[in-house]
C-alpha atoms as a PDB file:
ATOM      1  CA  UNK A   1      46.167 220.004 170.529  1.00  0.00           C
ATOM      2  CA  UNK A   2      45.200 221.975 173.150  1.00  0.00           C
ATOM      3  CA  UNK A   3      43.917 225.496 173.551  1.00  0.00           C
ATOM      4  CA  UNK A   4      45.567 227.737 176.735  1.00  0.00           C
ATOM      5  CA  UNK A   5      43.392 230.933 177.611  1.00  0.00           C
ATOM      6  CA  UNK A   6      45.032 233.413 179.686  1.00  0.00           C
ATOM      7  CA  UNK A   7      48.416 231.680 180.013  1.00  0.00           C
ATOM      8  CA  UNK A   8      50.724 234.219 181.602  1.00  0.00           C
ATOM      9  CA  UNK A   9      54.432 233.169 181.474  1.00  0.00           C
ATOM     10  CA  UNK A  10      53.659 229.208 181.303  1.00  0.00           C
ATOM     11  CA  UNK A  11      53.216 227.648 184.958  1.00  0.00           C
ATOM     12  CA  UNK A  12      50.681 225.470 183.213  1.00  0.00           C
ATOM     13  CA  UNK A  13      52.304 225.260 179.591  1.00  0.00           C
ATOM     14  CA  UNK A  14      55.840 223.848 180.705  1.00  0.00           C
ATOM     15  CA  UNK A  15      55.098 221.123 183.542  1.00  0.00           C
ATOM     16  CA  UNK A  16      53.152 219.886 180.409  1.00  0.00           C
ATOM     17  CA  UNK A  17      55.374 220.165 177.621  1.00  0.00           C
ATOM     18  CA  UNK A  18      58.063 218.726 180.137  1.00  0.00           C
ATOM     19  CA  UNK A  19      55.822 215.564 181.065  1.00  0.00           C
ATOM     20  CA  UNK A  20      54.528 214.716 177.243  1.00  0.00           C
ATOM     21  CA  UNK A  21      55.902 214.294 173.967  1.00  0.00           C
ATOM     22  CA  UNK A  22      52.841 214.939 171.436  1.00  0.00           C
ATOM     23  CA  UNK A  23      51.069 217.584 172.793  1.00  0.00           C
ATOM     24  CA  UNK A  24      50.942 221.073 171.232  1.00  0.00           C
ATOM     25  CA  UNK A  25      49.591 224.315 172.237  1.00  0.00           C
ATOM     26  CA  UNK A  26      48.624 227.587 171.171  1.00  0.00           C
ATOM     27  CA  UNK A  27      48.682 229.883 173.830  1.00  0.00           C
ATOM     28  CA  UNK A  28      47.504 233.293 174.459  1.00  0.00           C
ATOM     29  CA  UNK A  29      47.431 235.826 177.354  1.00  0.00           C
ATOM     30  CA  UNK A  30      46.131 239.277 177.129  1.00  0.00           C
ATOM     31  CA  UNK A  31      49.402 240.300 178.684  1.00  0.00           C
ATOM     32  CA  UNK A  32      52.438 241.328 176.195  1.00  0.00           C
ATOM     33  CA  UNK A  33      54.563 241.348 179.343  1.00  0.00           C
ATOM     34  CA  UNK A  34      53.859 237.704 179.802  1.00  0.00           C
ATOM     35  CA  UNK A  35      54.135 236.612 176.483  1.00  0.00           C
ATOM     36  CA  UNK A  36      57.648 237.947 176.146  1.00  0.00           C
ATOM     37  CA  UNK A  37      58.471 236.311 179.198  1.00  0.00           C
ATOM     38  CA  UNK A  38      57.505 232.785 178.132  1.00  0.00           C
ATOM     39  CA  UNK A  39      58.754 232.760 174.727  1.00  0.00           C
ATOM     40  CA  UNK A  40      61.989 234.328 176.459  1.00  0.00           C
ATOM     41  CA  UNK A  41      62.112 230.350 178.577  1.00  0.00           C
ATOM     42  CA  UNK A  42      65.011 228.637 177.751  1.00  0.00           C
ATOM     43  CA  UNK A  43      62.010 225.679 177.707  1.00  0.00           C
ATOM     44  CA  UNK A  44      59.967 227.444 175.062  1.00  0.00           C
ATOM     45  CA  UNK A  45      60.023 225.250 172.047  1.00  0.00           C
ATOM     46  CA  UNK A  46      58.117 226.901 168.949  1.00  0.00           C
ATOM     47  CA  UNK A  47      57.680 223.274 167.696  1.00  0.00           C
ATOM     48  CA  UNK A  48      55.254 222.323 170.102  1.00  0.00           C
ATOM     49  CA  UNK A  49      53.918 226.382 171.522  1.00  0.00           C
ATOM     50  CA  UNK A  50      52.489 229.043 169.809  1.00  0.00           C
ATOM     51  CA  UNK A  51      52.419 231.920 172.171  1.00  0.00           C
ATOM     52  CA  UNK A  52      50.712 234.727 171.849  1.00  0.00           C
ATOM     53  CA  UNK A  53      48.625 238.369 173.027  1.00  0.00           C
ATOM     54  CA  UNK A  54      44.723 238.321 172.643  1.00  0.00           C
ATOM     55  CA  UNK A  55      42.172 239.116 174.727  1.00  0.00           C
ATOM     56  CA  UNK A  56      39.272 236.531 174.246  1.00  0.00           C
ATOM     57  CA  UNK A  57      36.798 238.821 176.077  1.00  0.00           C
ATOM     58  CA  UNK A  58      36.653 241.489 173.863  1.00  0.00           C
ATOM     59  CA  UNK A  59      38.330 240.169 170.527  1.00  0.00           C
ATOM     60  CA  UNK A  60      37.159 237.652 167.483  1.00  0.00           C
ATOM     61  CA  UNK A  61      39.293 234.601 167.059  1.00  0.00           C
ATOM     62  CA  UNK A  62      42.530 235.498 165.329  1.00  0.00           C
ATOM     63  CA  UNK A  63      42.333 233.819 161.581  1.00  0.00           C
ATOM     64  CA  UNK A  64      45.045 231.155 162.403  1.00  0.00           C
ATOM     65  CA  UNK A  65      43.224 229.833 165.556  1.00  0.00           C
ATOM     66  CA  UNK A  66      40.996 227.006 163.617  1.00  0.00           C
ATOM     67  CA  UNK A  67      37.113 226.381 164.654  1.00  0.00           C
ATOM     68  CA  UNK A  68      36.036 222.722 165.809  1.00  0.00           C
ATOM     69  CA  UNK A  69      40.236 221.816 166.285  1.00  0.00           C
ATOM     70  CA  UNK A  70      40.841 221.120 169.870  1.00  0.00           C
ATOM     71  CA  UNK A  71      40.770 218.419 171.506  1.00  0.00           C
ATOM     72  CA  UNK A  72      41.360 220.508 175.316  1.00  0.00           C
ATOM     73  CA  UNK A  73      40.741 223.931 176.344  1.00  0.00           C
ATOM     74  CA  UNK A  74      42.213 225.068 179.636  1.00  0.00           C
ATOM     75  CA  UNK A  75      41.167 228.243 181.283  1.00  0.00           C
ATOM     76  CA  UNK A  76      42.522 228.847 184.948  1.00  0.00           C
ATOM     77  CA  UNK A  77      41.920 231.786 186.463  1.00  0.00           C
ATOM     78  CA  UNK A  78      40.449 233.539 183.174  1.00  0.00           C
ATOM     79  CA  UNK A  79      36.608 234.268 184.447  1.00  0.00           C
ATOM     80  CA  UNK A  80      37.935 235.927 187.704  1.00  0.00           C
ATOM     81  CA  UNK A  81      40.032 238.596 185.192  1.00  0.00           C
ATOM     82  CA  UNK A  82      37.144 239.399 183.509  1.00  0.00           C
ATOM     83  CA  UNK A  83      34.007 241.614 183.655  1.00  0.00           C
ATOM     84  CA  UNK A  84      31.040 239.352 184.262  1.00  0.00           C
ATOM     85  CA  UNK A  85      29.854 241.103 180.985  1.00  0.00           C
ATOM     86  CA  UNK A  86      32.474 239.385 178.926  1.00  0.00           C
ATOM     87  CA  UNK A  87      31.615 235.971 180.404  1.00  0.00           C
ATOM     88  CA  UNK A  88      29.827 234.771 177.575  1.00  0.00           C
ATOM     89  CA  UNK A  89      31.604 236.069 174.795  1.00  0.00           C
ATOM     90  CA  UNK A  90      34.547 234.578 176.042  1.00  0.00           C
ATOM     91  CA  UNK A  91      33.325 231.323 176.699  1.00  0.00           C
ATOM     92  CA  UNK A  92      31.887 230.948 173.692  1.00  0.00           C
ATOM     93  CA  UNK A  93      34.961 231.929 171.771  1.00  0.00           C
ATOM     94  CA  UNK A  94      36.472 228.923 174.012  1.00  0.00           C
ATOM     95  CA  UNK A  95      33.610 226.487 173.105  1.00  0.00           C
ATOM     96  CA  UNK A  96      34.430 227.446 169.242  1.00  0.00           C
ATOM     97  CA  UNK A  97      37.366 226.261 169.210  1.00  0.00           C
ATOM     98  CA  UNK A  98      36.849 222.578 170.533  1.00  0.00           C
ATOM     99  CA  UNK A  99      36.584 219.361 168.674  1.00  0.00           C
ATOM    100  CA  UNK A 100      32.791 218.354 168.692  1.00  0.00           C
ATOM    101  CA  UNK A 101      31.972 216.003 171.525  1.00  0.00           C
END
């Protein structure tokens, strides 16, 4: 299970999807523009990607995004969005989320 911060429209989420079979994501991007592009793919399959708008910098975890669950977080780009101030919120957030170890 894996755990995309600031995924856009999915130029990390399909090459993925495309080159595994048992790998899931949930997916967020502050962006509603880029959401509704990705779920829009013709490769967006709601089986294996849940895509969706939050901002990790300034929001709590959304109640279906599960503590201690993932077993990968990826996070391009994310920190040079943000206000330094935000940096530790939102990497804690991140660090939430992750399988222990």
């Amino acid at each position: 299970k894996v755990f995309e911060i600031g995924c856009g429209v999915g130029n990390t989420l399909f090459p993925i999807l495309d080159a595994t079979q048992n790998v899931n994501f949930d997916s967020f991007d502050y962006s509603s523009t880029a959401i509704d592009v990705l779920k829009n793919h013709d490769k967006y399959d709601e089986q294996r990607a849940n895509a969706f708008v939050y901002d990790i910098a300034t929001q709590e975890l959304p109640s279906h995004i599960l503590k201690d669950h993932y077993d990968y977080a990826i996070m391009i780009f994310v920190l040079s969005a943000l206000s330094p101030s935000t940096f530790v919120d939102a990497i804690d957030r991140m660090v939430q989320v992750l399988k222990p170890g």
